[in-house]
C-alpha atoms as a PDB file:
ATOM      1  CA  UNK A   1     117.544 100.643 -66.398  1.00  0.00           C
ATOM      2  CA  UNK A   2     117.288 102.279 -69.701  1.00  0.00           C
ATOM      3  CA  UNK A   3     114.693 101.334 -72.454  1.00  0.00           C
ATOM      4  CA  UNK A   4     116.050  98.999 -75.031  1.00  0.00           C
ATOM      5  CA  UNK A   5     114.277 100.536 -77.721  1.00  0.00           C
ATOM      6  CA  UNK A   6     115.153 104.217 -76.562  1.00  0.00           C
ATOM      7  CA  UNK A   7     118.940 103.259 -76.611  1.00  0.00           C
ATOM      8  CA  UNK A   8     119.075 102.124 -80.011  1.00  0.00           C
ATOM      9  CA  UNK A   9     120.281 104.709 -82.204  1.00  0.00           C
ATOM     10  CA  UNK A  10     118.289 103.352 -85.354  1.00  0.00           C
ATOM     11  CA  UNK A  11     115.018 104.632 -83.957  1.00  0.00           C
ATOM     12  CA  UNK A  12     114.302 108.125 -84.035  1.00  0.00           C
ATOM     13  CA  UNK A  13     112.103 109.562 -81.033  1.00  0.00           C
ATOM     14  CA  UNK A  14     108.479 109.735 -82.436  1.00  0.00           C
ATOM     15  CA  UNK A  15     107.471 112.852 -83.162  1.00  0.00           C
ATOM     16  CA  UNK A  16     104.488 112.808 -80.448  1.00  0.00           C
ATOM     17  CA  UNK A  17     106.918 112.020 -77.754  1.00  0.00           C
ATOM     18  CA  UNK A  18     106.258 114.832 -74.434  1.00  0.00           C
ATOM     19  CA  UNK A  19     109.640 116.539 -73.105  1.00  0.00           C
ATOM     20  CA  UNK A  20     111.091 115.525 -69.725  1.00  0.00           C
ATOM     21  CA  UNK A  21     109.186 117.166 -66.616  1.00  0.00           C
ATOM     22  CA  UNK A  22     112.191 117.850 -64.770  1.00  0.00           C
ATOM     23  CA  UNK A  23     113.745 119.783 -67.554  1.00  0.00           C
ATOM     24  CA  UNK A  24     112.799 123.692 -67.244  1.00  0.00           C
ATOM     25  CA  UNK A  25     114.671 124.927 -70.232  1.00  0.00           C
ATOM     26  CA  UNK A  26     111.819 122.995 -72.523  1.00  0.00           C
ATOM     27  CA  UNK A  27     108.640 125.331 -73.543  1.00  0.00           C
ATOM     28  CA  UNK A  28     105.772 123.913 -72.521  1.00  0.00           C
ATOM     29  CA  UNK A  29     104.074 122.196 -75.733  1.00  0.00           C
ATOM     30  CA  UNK A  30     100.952 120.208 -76.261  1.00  0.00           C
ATOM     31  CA  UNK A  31     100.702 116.728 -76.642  1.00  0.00           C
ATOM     32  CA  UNK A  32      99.594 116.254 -80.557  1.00  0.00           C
ATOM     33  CA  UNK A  33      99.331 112.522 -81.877  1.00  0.00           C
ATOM     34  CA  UNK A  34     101.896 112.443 -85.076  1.00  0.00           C
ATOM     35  CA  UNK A  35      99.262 111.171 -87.335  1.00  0.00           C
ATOM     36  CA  UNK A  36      97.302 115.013 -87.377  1.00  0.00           C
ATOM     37  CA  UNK A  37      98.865 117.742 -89.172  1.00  0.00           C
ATOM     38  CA  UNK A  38      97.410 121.210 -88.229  1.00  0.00           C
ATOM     39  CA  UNK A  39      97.070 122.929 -91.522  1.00  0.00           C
ATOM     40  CA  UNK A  40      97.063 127.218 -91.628  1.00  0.00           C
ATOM     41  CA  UNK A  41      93.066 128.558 -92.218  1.00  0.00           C
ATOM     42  CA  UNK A  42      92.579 130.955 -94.614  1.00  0.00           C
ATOM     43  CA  UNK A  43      92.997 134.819 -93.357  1.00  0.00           C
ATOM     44  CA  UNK A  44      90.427 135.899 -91.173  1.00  0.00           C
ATOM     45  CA  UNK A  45      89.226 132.593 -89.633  1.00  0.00           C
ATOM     46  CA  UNK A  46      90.826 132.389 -85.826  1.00  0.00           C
ATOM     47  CA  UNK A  47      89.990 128.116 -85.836  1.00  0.00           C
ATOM     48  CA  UNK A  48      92.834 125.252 -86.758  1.00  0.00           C
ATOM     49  CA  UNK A  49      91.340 122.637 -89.370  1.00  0.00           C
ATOM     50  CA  UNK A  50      92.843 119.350 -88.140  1.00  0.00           C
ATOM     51  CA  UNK A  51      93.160 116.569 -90.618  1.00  0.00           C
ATOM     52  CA  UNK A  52      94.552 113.002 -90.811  1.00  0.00           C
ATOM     53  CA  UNK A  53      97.767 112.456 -92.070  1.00  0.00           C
ATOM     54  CA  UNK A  54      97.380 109.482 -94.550  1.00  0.00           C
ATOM     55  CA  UNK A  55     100.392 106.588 -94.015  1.00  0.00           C
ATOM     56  CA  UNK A  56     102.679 105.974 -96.990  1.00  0.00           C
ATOM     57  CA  UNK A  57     102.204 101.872 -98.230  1.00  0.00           C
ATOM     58  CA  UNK A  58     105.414  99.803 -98.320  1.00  0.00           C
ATOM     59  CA  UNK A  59     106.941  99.458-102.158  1.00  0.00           C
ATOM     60  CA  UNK A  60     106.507  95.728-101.889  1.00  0.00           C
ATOM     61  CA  UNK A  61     104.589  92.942 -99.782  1.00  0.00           C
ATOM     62  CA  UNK A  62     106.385  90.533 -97.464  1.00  0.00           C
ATOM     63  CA  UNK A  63     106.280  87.646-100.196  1.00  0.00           C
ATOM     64  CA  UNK A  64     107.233  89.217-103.131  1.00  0.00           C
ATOM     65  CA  UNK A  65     110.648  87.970-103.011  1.00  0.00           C
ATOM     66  CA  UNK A  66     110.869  88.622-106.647  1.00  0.00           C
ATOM     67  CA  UNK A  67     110.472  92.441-105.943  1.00  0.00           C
ATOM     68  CA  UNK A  68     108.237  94.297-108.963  1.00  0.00           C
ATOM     69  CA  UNK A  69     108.641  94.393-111.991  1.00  0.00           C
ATOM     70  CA  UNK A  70     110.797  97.926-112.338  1.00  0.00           C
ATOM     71  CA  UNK A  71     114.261  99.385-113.010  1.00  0.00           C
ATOM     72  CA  UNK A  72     114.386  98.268-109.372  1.00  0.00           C
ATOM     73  CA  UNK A  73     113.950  94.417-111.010  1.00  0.00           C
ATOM     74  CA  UNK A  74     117.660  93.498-111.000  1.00  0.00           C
ATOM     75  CA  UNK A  75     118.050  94.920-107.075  1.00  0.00           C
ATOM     76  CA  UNK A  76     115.249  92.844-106.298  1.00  0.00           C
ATOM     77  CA  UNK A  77     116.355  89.812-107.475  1.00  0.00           C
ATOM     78  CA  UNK A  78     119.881  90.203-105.575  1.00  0.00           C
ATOM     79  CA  UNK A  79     118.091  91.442-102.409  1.00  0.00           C
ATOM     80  CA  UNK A  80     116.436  88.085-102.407  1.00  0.00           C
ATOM     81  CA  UNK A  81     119.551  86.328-103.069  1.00  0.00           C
ATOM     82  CA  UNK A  82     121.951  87.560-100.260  1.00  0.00           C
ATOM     83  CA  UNK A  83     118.769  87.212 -98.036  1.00  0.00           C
ATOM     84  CA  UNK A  84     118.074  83.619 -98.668  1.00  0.00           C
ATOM     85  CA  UNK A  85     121.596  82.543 -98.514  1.00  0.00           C
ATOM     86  CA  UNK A  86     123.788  85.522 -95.993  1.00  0.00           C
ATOM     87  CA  UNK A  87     121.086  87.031 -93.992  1.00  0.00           C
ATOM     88  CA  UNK A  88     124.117  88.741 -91.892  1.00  0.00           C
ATOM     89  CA  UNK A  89     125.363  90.802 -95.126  1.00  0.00           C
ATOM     90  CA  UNK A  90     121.610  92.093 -96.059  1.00  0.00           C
ATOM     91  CA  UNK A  91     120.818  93.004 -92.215  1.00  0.00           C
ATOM     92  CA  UNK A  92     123.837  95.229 -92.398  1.00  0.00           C
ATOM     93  CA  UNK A  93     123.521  96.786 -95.269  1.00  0.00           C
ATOM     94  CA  UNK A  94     119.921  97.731 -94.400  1.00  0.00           C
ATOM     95  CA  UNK A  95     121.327  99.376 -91.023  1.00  0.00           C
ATOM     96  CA  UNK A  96     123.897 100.600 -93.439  1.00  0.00           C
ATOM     97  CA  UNK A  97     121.374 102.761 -95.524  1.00  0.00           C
ATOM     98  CA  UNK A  98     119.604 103.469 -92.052  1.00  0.00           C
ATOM     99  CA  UNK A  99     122.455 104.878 -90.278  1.00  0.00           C
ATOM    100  CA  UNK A 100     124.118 106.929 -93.380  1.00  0.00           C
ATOM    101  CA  UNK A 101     127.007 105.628 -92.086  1.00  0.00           C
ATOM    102  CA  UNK A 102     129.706 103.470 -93.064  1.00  0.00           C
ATOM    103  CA  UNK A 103     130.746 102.070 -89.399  1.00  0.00           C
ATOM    104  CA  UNK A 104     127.134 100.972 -89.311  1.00  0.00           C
ATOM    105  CA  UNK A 105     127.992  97.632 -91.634  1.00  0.00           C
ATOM    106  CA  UNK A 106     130.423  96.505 -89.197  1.00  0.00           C
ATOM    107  CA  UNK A 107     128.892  97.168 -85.600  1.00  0.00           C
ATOM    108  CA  UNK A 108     125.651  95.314 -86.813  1.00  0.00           C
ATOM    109  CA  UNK A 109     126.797  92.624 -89.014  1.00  0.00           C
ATOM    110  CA  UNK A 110     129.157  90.976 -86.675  1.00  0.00           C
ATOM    111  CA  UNK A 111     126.908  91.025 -83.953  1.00  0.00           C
ATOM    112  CA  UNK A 112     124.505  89.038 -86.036  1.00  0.00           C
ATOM    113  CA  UNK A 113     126.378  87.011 -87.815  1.00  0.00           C
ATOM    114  CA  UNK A 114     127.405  85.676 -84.026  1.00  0.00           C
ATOM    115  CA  UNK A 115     123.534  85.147 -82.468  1.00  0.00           C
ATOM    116  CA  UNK A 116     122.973  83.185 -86.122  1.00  0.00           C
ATOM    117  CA  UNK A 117     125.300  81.031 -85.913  1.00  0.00           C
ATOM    118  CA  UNK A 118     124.638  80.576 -81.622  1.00  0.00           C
ATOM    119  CA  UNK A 119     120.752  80.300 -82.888  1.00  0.00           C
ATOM    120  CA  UNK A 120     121.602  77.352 -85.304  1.00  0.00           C
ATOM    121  CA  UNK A 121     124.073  75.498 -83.457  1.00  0.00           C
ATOM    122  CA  UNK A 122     121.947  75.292 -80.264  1.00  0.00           C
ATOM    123  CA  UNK A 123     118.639  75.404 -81.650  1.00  0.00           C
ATOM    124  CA  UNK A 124     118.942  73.847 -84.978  1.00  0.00           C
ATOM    125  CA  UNK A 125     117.769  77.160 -86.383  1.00  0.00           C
ATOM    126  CA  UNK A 126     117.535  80.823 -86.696  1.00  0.00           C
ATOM    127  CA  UNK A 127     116.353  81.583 -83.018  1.00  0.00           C
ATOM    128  CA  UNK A 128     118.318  84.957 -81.817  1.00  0.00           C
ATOM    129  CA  UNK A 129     119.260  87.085 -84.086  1.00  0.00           C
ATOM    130  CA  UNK A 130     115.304  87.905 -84.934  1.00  0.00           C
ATOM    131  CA  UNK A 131     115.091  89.554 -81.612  1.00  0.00           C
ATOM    132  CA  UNK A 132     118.416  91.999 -82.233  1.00  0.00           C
ATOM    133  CA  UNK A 133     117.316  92.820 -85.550  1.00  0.00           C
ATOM    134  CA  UNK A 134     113.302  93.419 -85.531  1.00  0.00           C
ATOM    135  CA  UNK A 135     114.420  96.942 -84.733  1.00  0.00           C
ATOM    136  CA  UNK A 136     115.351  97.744 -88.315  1.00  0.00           C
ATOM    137  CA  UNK A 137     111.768  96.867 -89.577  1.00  0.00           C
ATOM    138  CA  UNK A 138     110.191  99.649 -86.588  1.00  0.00           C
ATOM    139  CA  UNK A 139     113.363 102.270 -88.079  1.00  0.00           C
ATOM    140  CA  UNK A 140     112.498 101.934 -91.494  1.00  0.00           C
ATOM    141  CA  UNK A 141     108.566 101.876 -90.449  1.00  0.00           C
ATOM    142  CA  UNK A 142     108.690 105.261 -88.485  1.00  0.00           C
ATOM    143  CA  UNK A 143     111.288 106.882 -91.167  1.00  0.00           C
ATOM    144  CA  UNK A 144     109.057 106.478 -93.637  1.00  0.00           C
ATOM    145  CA  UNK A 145     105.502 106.494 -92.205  1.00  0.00           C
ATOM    146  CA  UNK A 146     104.509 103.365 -93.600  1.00  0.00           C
ATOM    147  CA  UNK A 147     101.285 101.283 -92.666  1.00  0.00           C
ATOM    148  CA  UNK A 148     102.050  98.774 -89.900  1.00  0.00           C
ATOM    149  CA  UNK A 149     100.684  95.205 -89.981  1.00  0.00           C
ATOM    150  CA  UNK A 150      98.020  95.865 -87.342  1.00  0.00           C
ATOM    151  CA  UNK A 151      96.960  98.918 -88.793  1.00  0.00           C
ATOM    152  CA  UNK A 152      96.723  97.689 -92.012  1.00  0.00           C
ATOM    153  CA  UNK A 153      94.877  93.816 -90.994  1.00  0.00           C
ATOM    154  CA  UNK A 154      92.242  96.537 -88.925  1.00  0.00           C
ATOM    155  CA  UNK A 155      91.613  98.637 -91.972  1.00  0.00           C
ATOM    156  CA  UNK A 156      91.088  95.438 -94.126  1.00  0.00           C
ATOM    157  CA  UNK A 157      89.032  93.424 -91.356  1.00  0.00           C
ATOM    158  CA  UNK A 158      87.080  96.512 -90.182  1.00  0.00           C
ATOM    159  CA  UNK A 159      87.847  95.624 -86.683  1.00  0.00           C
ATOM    160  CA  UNK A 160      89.903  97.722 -83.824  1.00  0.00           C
ATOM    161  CA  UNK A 161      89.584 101.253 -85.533  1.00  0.00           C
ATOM    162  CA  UNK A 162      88.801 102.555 -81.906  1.00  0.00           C
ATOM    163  CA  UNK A 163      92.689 101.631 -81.272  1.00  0.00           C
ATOM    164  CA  UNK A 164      93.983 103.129 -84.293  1.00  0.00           C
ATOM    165  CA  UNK A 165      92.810 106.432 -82.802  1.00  0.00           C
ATOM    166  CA  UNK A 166      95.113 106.332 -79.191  1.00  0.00           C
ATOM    167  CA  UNK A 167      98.822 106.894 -81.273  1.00  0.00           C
ATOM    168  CA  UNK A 168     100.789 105.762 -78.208  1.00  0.00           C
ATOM    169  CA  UNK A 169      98.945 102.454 -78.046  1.00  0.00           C
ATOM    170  CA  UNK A 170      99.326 101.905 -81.606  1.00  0.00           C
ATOM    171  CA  UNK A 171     102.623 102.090 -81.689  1.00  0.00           C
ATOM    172  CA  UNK A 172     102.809  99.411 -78.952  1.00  0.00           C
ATOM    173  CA  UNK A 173     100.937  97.159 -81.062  1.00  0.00           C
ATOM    174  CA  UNK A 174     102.703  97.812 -84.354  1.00  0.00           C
ATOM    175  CA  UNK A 175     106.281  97.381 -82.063  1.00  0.00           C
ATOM    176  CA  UNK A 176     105.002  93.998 -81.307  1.00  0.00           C
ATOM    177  CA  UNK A 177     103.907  93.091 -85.062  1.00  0.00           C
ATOM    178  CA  UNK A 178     107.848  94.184 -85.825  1.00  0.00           C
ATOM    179  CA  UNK A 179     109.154  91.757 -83.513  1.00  0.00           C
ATOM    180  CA  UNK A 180     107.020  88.541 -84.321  1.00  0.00           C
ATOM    181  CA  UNK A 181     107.275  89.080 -88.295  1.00  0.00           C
ATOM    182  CA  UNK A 182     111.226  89.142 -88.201  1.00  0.00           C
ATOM    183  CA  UNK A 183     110.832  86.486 -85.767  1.00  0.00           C
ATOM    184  CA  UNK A 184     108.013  84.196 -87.597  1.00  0.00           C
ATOM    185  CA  UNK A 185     109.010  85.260 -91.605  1.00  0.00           C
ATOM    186  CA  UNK A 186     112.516  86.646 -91.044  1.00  0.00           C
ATOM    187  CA  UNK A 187     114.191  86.415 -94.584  1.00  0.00           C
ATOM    188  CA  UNK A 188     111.076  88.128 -96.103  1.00  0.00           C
ATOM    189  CA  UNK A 189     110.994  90.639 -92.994  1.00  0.00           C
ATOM    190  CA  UNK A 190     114.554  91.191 -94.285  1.00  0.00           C
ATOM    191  CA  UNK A 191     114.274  91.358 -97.959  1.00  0.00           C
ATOM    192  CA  UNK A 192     111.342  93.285 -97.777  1.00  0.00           C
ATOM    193  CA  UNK A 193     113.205  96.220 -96.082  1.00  0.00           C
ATOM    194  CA  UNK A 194     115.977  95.710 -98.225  1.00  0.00           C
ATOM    195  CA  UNK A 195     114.054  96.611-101.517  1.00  0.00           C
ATOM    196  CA  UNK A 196     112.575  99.802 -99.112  1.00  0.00           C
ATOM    197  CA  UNK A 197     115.714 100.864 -98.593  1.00  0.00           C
ATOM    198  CA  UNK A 198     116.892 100.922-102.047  1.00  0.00           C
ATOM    199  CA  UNK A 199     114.009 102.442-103.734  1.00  0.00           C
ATOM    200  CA  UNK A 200     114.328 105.062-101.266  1.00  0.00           C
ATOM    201  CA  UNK A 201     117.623 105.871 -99.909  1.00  0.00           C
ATOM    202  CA  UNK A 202     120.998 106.013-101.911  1.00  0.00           C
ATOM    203  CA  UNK A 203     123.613 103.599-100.269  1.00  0.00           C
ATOM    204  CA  UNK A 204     125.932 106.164 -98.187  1.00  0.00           C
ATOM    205  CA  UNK A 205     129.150 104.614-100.115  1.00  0.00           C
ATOM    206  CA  UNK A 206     128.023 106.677-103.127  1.00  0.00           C
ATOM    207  CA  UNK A 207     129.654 110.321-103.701  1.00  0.00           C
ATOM    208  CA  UNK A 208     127.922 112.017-106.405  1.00  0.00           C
ATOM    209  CA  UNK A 209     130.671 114.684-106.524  1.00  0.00           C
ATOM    210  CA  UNK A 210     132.110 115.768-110.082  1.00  0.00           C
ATOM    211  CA  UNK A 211     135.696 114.602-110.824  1.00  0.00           C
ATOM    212  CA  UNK A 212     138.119 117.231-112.168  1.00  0.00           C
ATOM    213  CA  UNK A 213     140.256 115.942-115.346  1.00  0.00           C
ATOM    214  CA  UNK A 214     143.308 117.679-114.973  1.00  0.00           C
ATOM    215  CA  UNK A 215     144.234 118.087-119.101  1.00  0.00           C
ATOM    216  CA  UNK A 216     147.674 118.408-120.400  1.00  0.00           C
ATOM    217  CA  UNK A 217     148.679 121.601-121.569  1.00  0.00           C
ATOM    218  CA  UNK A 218     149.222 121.292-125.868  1.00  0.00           C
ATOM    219  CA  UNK A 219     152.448 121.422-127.592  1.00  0.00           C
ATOM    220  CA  UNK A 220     153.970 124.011-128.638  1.00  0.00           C
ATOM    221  CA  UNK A 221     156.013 124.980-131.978  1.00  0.00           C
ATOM    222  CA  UNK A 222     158.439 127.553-132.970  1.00  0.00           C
ATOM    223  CA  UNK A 223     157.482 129.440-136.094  1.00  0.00           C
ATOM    224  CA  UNK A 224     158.964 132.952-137.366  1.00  0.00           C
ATOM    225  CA  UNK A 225     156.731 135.815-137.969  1.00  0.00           C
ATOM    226  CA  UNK A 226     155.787 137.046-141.660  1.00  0.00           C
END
């Protein structure tokens, strides 16, 4: 049986990921986490200087559902808008953005839009439609290379840095904070990825293509030479 998160087509394979052993037509390559970056020495020197690769810090916290106060200000404000009152609409244009796509909208939005109304008319509230979306926040997390939630609480606590080390287990962990933070604070999981999204990726309905004015020609007159 497949892998759920595999199959989705939002996540892209991490970049630490080791090729299939049955397939021969692969080069063999070595295992590197995706946090190190193997920087060129200088001419002469035979050794590779490996450093850390330093995570990029989301835009905006999970409560600042007034966004910052930017030329982003007025995106904000309607992020948290369409959030608080059609979570459906905001999911899919984040998957949208994600996807480059516009088929995306539709093939995610609909599906939603039918677990959140299931969720509140059997459980009184939002209780599926966390677990189809809490992929979006791991997309946007791994397109990016932002700080997860656990890696961010063991920086600030001082506590775990052993784990922060193993990439593969990491990952794990920050999959897991994904899934209980759209499931636990869902409209700011939402919203927060929304205001990602915009400040870093145009919405794929835009064409920034130059338009052609097709002028008439002028008029001409009939006038007799000197």
């Amino acid at each position: 049986m497949a892998n759920q998160e595999e199959a989705n087509p939002l996540l892209q394979p991490r970049p630490d990921a080791a090729p299939n052993a049955g397939d021969s037509s692969s080069p063999a390559t070595v295992k590197r986490p995706a946090r190190w970056a193997e920087i060129e020495p200088p001419i002469g020197r035979r050794s590779v200087v490996r450093e850390p690769v330093a995570r990029n810090q989301w835009s905006s916290g999970l409560f600042y559902c007034l966004g910052r106060n930017d030329e982003f200000w007025s995106s904000d404000l309607e992020v948290c808008l369409v959030g608080s009152i059609a979570p459906c609409v905001l999911y899919g244009s984040n998957v949208e953005r994600l996807g480059s796509g516009r088929q995306w909208f539709e093939n995610s939005c609909f599906p939603y839009t039918t677990l959140f109304m299931l969720g509140n008319s059997l459980f009184g509230w939002n209780y599926l439609a966390p677990w189809f979306s809490h992929h979006s926040r791991t997309a946007v997390r791994r397109k990016f290379n932002l700080e997860g939630s656990f890696e961010s609480m063991a920086r600030t606590c001082g506590c775990c840095l052993r784990v922060l080390e193993d990439e593969e287990a990491l990952e794990q962990i920050e999959t897991a904070c994904d899934s209980l933070t759209h499931y636990f604070c869902h409209p700011c999981s939402l919203c927060q990825e929304g205001r990602e999204l915009r400040r870093r990726l145009p919405h794929p309905g835009f064409i920034g293509k130059a338009i052609w004015v097709m002028m008439p020609p002028r008029a001409q007159t009939m006038g007799r030479g000197a």
